[in-house]
Protein backbone atom coordinates (compact mmCIF):
# COMPACT_ATOMS: atom_id res chain seq x y z
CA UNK A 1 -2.89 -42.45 -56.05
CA UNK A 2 -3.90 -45.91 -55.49
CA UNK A 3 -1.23 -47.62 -57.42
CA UNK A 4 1.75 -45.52 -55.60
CA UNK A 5 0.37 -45.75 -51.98
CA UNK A 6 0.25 -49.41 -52.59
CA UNK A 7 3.84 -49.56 -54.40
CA UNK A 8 5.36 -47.97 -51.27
CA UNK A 9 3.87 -50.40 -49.25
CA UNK A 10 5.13 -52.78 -50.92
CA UNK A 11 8.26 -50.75 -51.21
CA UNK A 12 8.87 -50.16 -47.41
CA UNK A 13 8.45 -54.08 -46.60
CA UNK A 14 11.80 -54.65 -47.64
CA UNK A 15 13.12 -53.00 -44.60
CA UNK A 16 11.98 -55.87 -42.49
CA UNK A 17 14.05 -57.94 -41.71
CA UNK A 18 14.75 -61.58 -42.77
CA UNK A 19 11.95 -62.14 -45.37
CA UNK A 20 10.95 -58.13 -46.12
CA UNK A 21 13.60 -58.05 -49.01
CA UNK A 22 11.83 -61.32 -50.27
CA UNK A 23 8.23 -59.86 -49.92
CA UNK A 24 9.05 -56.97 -51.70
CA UNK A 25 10.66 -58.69 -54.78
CA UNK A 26 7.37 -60.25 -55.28
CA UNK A 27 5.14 -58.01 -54.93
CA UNK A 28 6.71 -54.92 -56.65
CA UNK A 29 6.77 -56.47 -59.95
CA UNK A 30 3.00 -57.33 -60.02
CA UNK A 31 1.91 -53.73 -58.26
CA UNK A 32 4.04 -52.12 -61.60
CA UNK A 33 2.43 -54.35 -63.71
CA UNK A 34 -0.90 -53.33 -62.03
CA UNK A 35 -0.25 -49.64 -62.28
CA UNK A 36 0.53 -49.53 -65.37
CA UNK A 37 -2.22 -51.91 -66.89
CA UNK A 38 -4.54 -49.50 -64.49
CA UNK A 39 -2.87 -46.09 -66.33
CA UNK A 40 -2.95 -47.40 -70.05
CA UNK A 41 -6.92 -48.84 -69.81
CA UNK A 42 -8.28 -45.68 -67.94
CA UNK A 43 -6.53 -43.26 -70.70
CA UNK A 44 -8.00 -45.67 -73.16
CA UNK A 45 -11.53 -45.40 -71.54
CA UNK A 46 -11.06 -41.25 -71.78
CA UNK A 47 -10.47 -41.24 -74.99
CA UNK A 48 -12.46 -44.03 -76.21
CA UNK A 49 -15.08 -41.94 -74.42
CA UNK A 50 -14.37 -38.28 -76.89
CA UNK A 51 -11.85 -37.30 -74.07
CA UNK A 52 -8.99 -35.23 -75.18
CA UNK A 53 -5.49 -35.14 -73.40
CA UNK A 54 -6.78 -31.42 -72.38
CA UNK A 55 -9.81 -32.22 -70.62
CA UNK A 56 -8.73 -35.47 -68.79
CA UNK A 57 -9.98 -35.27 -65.17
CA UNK A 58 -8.36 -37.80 -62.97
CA UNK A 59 -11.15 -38.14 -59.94
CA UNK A 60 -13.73 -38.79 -62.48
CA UNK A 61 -11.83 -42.07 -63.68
CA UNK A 62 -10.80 -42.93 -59.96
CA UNK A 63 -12.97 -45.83 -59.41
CA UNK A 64 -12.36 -46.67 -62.99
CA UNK A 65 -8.63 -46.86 -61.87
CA UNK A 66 -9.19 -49.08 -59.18
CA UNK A 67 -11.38 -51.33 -61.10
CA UNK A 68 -8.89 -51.93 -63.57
CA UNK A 69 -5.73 -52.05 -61.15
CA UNK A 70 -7.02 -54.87 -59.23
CA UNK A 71 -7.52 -56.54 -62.88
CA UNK A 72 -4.20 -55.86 -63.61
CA UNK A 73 -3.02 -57.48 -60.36
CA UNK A 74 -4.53 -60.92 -61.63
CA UNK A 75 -3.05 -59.93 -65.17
CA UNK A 76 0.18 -59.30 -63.73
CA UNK A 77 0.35 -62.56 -61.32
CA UNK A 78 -0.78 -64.57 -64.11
CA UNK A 79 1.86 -63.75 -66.03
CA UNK A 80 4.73 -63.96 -63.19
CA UNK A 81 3.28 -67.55 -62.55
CA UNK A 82 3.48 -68.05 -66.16
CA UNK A 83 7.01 -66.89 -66.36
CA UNK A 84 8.34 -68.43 -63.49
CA UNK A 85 7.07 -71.58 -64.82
CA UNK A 86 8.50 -70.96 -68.56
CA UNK A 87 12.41 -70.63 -66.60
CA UNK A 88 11.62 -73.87 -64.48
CA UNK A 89 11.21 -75.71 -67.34
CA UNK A 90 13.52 -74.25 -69.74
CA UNK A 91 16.04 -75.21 -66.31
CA UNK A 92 14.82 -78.26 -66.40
CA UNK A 93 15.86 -78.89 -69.91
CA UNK A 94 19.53 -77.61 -69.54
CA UNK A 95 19.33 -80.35 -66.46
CA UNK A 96 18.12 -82.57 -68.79
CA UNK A 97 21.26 -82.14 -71.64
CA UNK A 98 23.86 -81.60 -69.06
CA UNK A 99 23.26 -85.60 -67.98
CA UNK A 100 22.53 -86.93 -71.04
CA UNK A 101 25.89 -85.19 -72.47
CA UNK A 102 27.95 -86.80 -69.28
């Protein structure tokens, strides 16, 4: 599918190298998030639609999929960037209370 062709891309970067290890720490994380944002929303959609886990048919909610993967890039990056952000300052804080206590 979309979401694994684009996970082993990201994947296979990490055999570059120098920086591919790097690339492919970042990006991994945010192509799961992705996925699975993608998965959960079109099962959602199915069955918010009278679906039924026996009649699910996976090329009818294709562009569905990709619709809501790229969403859950921006989800997903959103919430790294949040994240990343939350440890800076939480570092900065121990920084912070190491001086002070010296």
């Amino acid at each position: 599918g979309y979401g694994a062709g684009y996970a082993v891309a990201a994947s296979a970067t990490k055999l570059i190298p120098g920086i591919g290890w790097m690339v492919g720490m970042v990006s991994l994380p945010v192509v799961a998030g992705a996925s699975t944002y993608a998965v959960g929303r079109s099962i959602a959609r199915h069955y918010e639609d009278g679906g039924s886990l026996m009649d699910f048919d996976a090329s009818k909610m294709r562009a569905f999929y990709k619709e809501q993967f790229e969403k859950g890039k921006e989800l997903a990056k959103r919430a790294r960037d949040r994240t990343k952000s939350g440890a800076e300052t939480v570092a900065e804080t121990v920084e912070e209370t190491a001086a002070k206590a010296s």
